[in-house]
N, C-alpha and C. Protein backbone atom coordinates (compact mmCIF):
# COMPACT_ATOMS: atom_id res chain seq x y z
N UNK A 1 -2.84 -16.65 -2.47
CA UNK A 1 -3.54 -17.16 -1.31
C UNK A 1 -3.00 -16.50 -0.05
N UNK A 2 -3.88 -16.50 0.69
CA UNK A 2 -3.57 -16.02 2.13
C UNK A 2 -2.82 -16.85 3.14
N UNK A 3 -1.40 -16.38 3.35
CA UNK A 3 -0.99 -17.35 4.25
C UNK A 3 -0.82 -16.77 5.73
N UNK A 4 -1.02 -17.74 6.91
CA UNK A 4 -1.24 -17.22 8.52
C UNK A 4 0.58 -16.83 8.79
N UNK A 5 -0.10 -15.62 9.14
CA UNK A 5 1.38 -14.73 9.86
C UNK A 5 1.48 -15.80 11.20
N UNK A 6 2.86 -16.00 11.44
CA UNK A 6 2.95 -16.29 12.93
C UNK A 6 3.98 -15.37 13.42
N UNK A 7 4.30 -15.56 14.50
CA UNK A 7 5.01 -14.76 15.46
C UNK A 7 6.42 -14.07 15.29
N UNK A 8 7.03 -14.84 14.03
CA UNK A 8 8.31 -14.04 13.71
C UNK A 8 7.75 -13.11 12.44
N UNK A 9 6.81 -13.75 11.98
CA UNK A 9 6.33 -11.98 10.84
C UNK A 9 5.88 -10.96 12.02
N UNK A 10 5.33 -11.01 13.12
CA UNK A 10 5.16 -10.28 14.12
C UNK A 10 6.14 -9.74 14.62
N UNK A 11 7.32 -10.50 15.11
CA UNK A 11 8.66 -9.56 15.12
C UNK A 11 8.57 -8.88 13.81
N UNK A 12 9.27 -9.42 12.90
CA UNK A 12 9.68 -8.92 11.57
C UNK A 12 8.98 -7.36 12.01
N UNK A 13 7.74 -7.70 11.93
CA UNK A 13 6.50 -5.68 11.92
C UNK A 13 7.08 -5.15 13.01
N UNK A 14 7.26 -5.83 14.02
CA UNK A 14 7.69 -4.33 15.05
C UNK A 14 9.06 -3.87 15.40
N UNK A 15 10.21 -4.72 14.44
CA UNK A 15 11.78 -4.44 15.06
C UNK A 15 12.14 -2.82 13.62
N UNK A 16 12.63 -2.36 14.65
CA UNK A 16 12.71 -1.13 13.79
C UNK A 16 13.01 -1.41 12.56
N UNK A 17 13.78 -1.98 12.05
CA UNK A 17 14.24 -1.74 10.84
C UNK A 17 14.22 -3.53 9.93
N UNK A 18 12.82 -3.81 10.77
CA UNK A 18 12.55 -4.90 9.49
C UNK A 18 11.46 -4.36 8.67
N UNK A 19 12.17 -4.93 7.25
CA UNK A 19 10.72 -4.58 6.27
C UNK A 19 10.26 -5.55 6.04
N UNK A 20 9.06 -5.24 6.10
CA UNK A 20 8.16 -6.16 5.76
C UNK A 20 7.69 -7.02 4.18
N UNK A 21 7.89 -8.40 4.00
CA UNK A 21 7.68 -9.04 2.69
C UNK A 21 6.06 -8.86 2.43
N UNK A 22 6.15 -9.73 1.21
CA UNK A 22 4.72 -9.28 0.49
C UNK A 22 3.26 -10.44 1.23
N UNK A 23 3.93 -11.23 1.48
CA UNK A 23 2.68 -12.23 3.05
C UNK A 23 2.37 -10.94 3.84
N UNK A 24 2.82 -10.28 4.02
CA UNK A 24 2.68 -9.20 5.37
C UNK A 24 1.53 -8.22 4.40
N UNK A 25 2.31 -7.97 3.54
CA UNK A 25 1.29 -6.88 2.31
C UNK A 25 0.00 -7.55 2.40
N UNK A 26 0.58 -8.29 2.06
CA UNK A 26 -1.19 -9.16 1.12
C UNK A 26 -2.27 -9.78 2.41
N UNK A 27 -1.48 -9.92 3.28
CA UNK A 27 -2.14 -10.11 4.77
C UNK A 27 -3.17 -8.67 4.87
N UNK A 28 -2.60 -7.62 5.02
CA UNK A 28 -3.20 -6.18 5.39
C UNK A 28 -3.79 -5.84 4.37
N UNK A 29 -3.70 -6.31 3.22
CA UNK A 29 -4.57 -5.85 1.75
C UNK A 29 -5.69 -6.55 2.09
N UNK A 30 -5.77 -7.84 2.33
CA UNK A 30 -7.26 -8.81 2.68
C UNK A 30 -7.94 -8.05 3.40
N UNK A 31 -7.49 -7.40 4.37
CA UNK A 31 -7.81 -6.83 5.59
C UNK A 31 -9.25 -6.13 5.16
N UNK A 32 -7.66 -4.63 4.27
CA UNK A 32 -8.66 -3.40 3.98
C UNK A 32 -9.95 -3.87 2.92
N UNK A 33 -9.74 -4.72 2.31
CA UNK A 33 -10.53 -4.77 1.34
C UNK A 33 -12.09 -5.53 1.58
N UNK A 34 -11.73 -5.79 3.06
CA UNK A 34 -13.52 -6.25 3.57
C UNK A 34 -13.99 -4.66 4.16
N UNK A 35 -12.89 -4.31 4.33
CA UNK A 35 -14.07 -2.94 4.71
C UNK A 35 -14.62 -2.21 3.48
N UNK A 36 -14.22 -1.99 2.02
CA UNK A 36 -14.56 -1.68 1.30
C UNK A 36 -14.41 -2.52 0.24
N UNK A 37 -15.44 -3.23 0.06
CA UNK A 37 -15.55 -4.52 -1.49
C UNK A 37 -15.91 -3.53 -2.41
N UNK A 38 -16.42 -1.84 -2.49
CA UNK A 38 -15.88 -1.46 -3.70
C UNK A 38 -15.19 -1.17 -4.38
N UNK A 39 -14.08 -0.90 -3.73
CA UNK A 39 -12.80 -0.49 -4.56
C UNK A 39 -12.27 -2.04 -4.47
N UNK A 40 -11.39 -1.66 -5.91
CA UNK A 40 -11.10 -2.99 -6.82
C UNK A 40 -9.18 -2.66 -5.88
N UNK A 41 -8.86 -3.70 -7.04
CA UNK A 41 -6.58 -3.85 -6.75
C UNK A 41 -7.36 -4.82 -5.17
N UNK A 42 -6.07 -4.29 -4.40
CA UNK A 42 -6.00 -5.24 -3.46
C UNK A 42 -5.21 -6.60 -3.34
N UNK A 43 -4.56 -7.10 -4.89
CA UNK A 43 -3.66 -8.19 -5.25
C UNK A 43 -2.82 -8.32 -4.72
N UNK A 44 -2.73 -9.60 -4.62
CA UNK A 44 -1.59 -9.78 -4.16
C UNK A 44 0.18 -9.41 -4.74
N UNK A 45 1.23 -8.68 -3.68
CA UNK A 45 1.59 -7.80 -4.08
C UNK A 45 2.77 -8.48 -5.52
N UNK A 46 2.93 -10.00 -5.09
CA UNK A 46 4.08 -10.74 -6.32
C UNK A 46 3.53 -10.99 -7.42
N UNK A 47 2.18 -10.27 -7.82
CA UNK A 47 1.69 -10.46 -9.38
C UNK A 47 2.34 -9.50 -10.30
N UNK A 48 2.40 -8.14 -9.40
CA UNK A 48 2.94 -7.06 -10.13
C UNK A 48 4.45 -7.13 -11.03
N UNK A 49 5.26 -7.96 -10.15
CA UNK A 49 6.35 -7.94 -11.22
C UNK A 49 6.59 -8.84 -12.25
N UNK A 50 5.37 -9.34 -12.09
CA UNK A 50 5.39 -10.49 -13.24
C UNK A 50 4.33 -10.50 -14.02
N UNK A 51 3.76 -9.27 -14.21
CA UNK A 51 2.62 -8.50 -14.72
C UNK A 51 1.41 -9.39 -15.00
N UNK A 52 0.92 -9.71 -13.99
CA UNK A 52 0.14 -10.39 -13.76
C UNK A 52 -1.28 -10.50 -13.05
N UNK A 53 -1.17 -8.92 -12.97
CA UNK A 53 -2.67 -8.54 -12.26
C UNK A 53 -3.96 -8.49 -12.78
N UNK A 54 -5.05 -8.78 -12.31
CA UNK A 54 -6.04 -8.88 -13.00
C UNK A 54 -6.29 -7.39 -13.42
N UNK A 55 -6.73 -6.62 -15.02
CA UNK A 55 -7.17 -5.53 -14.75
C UNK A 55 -8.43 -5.35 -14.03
N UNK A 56 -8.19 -3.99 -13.55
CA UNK A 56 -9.55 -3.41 -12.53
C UNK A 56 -10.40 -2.23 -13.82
N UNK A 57 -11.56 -2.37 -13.21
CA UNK A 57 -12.42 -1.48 -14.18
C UNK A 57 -12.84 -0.31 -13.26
N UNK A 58 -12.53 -0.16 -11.77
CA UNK A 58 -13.35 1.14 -11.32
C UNK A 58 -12.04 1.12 -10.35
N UNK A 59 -12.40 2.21 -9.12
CA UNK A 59 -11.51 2.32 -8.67
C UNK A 59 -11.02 1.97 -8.18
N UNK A 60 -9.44 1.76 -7.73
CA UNK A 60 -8.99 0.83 -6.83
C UNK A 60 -7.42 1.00 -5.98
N UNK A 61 -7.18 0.40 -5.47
CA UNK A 61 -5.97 0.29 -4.33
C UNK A 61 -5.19 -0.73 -4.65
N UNK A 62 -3.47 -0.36 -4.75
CA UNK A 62 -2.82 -1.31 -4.52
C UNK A 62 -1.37 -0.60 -4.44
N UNK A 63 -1.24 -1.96 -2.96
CA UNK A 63 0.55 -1.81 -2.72
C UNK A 63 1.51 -2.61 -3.72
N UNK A 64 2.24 -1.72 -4.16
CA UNK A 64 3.30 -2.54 -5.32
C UNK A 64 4.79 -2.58 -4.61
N UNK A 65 5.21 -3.66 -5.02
CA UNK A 65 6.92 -3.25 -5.00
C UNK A 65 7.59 -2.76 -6.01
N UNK A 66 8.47 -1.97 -5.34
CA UNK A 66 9.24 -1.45 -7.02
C UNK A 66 10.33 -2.32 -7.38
N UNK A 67 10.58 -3.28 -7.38
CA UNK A 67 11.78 -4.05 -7.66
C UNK A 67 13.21 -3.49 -6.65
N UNK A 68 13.37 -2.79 -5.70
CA UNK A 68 14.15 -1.89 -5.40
C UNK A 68 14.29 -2.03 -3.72
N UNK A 69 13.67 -2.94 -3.38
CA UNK A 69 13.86 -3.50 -1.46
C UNK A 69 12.64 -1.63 -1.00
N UNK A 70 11.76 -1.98 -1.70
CA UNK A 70 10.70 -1.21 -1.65
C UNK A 70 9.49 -0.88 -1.96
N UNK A 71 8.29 -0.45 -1.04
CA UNK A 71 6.91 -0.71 -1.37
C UNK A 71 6.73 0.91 -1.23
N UNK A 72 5.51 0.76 -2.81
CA UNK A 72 4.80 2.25 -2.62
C UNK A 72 2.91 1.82 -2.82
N UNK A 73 2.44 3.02 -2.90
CA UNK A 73 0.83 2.22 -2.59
C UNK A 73 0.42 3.25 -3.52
N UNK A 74 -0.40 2.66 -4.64
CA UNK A 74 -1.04 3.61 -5.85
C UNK A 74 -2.52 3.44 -5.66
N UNK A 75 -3.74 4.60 -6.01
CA UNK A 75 -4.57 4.13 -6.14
C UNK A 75 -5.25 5.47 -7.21
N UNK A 76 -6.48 5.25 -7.21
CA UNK A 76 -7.16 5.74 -9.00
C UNK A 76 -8.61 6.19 -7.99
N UNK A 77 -8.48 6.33 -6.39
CA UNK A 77 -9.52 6.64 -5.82
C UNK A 77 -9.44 8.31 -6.13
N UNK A 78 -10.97 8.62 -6.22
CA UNK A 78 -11.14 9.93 -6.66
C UNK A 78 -10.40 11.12 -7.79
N UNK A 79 -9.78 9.75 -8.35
CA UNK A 79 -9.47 10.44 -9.68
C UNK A 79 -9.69 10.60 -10.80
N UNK A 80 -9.34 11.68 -11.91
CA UNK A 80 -10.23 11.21 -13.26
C UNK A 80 -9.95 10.06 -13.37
N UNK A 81 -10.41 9.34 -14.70
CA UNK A 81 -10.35 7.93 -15.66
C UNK A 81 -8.97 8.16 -15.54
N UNK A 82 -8.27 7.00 -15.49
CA UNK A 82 -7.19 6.49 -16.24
C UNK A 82 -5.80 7.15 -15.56
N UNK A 83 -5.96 7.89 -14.36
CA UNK A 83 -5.07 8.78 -13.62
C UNK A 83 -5.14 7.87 -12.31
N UNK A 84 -3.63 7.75 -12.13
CA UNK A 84 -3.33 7.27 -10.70
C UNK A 84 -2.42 7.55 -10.08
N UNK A 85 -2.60 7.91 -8.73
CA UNK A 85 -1.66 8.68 -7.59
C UNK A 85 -0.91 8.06 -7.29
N UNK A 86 0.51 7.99 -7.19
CA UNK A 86 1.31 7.31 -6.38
C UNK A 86 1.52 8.30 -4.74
N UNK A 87 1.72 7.13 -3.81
CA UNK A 87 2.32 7.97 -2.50
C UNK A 87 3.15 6.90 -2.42
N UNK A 88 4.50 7.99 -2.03
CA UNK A 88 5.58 6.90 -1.67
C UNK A 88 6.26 7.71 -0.64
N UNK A 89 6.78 6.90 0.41
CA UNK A 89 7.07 7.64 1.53
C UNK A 89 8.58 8.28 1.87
N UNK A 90 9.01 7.38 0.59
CA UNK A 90 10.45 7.66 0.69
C UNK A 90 10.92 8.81 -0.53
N UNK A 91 10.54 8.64 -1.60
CA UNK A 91 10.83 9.46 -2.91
C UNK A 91 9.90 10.52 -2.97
N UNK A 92 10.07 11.53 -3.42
CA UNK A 92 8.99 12.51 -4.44
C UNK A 92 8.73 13.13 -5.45
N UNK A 93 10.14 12.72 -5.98
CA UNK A 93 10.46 13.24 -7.49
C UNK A 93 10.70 12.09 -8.43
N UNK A 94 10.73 10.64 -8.39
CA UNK A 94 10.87 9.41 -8.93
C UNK A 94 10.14 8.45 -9.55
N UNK A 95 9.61 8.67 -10.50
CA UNK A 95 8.43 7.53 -10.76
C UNK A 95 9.33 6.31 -11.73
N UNK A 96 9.80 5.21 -10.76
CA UNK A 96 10.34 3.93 -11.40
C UNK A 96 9.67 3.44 -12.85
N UNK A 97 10.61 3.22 -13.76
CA UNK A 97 9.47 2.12 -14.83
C UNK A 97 9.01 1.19 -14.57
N UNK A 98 9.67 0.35 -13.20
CA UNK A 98 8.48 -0.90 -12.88
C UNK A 98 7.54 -0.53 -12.50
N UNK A 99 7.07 0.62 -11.46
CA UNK A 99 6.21 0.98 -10.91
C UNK A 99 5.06 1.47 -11.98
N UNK A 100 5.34 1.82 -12.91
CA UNK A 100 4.81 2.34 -14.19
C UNK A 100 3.98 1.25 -14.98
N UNK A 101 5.21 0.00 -15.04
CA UNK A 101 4.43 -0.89 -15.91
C UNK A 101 3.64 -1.77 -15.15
N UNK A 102 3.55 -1.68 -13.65
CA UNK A 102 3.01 -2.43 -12.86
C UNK A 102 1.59 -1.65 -12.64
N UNK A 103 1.44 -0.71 -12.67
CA UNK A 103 0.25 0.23 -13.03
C UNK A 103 -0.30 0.45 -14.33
N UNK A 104 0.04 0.19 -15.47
CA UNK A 104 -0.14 -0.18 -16.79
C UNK A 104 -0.57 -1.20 -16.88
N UNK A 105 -0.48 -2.24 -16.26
CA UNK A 105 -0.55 -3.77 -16.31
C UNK A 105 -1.96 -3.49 -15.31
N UNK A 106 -2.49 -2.93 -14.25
CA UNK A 106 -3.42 -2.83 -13.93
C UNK A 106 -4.69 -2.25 -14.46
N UNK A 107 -4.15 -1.29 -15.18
CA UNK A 107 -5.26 -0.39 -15.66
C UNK A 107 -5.30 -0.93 -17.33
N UNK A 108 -4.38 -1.32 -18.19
CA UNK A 108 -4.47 -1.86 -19.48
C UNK A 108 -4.77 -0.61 -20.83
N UNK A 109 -5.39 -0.86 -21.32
CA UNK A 109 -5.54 0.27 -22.07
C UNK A 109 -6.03 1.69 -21.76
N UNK A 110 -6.83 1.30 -20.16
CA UNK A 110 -7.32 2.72 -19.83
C UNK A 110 -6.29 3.60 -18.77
N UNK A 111 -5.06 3.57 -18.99
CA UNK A 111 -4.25 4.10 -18.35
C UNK A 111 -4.14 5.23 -19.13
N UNK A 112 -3.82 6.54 -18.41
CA UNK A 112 -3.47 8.18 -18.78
C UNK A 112 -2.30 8.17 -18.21
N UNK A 113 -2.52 8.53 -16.89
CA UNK A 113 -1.13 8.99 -16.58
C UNK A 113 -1.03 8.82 -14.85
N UNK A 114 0.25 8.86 -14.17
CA UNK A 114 0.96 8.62 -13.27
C UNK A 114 1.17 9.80 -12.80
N UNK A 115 0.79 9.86 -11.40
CA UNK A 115 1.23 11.29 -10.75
C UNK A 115 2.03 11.10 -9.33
N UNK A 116 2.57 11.71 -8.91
CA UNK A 116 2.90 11.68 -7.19
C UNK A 116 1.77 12.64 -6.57
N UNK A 117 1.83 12.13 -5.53
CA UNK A 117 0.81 12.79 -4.37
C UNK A 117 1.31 13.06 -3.31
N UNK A 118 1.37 14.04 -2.80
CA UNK A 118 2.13 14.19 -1.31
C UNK A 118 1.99 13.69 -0.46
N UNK A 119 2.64 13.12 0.53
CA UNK A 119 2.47 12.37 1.70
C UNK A 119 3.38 12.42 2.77
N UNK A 120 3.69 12.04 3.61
CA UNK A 120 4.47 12.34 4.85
C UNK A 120 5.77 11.10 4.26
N UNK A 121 6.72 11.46 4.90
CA UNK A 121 8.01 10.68 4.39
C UNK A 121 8.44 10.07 5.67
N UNK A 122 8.77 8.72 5.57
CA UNK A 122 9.72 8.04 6.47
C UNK A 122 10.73 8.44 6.84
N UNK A 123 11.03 7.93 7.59
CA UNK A 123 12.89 8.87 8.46
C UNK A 123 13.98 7.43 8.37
N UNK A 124 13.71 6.28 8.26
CA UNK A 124 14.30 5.49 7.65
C UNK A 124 14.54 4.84 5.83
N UNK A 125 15.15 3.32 6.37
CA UNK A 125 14.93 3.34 4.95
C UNK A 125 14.38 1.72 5.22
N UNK A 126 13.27 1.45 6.45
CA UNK A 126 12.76 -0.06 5.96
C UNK A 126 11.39 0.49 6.66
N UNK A 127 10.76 1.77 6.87
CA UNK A 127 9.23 1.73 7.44
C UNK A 127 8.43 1.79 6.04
N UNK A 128 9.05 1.67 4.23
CA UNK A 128 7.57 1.90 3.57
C UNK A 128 6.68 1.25 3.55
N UNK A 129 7.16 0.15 3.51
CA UNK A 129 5.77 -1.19 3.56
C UNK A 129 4.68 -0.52 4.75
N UNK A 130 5.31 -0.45 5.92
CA UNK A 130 4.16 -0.01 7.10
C UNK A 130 3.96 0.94 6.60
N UNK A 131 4.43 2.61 5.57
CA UNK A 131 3.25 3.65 5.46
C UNK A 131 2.80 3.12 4.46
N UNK A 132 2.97 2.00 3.30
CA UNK A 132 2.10 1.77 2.29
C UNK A 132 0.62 1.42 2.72
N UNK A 133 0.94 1.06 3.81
CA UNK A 133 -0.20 -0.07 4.54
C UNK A 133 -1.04 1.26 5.40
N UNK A 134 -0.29 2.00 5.80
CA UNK A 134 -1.18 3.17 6.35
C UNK A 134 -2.08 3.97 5.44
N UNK A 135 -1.04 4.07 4.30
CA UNK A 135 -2.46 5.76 3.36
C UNK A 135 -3.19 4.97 2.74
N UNK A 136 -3.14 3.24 2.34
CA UNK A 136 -4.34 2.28 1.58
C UNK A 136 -5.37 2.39 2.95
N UNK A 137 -5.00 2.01 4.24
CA UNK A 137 -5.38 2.06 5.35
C UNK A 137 -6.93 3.37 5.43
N UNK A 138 -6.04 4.63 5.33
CA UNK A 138 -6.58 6.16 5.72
C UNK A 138 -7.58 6.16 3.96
N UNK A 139 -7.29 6.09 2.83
CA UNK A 139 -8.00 5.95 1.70
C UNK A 139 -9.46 5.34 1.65
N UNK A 140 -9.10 3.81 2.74
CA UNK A 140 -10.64 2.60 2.69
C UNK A 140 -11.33 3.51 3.57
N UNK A 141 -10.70 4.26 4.66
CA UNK A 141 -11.79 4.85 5.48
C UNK A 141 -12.09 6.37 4.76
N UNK A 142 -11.68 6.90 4.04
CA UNK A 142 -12.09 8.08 3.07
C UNK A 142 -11.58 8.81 3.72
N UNK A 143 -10.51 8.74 4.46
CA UNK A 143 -9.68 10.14 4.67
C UNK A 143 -8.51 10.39 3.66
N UNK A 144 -8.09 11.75 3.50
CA UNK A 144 -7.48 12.05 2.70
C UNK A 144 -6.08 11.76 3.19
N UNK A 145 -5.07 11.11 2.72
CA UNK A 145 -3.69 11.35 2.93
C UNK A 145 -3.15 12.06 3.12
N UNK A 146 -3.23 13.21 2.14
CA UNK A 146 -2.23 14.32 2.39
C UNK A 146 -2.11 15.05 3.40
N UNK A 147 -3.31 15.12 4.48
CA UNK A 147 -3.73 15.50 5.69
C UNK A 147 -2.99 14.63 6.76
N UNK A 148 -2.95 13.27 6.54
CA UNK A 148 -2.62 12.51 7.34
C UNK A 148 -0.90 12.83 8.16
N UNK A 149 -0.88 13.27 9.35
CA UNK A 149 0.67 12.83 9.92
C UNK A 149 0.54 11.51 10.82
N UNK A 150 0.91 10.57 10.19
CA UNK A 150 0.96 9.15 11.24
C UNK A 150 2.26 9.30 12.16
N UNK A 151 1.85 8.67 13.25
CA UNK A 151 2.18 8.65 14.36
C UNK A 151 3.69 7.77 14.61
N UNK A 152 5.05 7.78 13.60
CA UNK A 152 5.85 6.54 13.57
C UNK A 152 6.26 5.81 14.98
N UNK A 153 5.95 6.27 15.47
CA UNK A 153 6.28 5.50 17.02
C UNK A 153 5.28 4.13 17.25
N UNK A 154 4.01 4.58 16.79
CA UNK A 154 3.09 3.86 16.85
C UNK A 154 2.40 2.96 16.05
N UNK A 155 3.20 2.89 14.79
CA UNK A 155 2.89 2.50 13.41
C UNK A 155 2.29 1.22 13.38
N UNK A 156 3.84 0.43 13.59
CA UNK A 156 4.62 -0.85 14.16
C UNK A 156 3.27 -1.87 14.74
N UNK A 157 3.44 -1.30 15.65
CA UNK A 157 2.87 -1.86 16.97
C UNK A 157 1.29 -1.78 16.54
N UNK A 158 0.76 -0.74 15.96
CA UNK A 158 -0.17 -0.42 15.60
C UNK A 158 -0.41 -1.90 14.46
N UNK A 159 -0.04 -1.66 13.26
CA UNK A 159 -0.53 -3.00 12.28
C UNK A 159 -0.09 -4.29 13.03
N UNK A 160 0.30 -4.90 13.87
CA UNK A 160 0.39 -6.03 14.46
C UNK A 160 -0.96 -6.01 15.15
N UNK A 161 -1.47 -5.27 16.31
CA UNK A 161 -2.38 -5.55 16.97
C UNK A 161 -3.94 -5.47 15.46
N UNK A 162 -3.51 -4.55 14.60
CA UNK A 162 -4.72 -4.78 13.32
C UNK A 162 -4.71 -6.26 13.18
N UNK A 163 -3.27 -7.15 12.86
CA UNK A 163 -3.36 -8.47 11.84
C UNK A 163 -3.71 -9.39 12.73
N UNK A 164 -3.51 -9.24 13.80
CA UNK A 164 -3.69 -10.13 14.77
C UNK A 164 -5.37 -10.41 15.00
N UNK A 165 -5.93 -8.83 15.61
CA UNK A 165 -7.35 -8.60 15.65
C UNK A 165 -7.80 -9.32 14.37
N UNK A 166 -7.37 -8.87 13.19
CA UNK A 166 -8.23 -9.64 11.68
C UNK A 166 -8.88 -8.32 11.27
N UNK A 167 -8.49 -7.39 11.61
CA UNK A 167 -9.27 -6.14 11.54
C UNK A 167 -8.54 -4.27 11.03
N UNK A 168 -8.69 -4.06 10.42
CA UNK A 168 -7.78 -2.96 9.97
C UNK A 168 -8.50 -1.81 10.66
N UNK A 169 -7.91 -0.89 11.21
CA UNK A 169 -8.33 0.26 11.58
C UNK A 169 -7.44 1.51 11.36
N UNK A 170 -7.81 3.08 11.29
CA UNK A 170 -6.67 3.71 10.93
C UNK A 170 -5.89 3.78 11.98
N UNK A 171 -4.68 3.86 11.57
CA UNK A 171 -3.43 4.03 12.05
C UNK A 171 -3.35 5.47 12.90
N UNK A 172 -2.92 5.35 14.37
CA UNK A 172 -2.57 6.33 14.78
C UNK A 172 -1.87 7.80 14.31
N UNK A 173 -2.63 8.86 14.41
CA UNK A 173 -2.60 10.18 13.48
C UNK A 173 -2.29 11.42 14.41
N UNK A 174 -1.55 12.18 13.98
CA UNK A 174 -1.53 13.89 14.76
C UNK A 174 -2.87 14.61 14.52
């Protein structure tokens, strides 16, 4: 269920080095997912470790945690069957087994395989939640990620005035 952010999850998003919990995720997942009711995921993010997601049959979006005081954002948009991209802002050579079985657990028997995708990397170690929330963000509007340089100055500040509005828009870009 959707619960109302108040004003200290609002700190929490804009002090440099808070990360953001999964109310904050699942807040900005509701978001994206009225702009596009076709793509499937979108769950809320505490099903995943308790493998508990509904499977999806077409394509879809979702921010996971890896068990690890960290969020990455997978999705199966524009890919063959059964192939899904991870972007993670911090790693690029790492694919966790939770992250694995939490994507297994989504896709079910029609899972192939797990890839990384390039993406721009954080310069800390508590902004992934905010870029998870950015390339699901840049994906609903059909821009490509890998193109994407977001703006980290503006990130922050940026998804607060989105959750607040009720409204997701992309994230400030180079």
């Amino acid at each position: 269920s959707l619960r109302n952010l108040d004003e200290q999850d609002y700190q929490l998003i804009l002090s440099p080095h808070g990360w953001l919990d999964g109310a904050i995720i699942n807040s900005a997942q509701v978001l994206l997912q009225k702009i596009n009711p076709l793509i499937e995921g979108f769950q809320h993010p505490t099903l995943g470790p308790v493998r508990n997601f509904s499977v999806v049959s077409g394509e879809f979006v979702q921010i996971l945690h890896t068990g690890h005081d960290h969020w990455v954002y997978v999705s199966s948009v524009g890919c063959p069957p059964g192939t899904v991209k991870l972007f993670d802002s911090l790693y690029h050579d790492i694919i966790s087994q939770e992250v694995e079985d939490q994507v297994k657990d989504l896709l079910a028997d029609s899972f192939q395989k797990l890839e990384f995708a390039p993406c721009q990397q954080q310069r800390n170690g508590s902004d992934c939640g905010v870029f998870a929330i950015a390339f699901a963000t840049s994906i609903v509007f059909g821009s490509a990620q890998q193109n994407m340089t977001f703006d980290i100055a503006e990130m922050r500040s940026h998804l607060v005035a989105c959750l607040k509005a009720g409204v997701m828009i992309q994230f400030p870009s180079f």
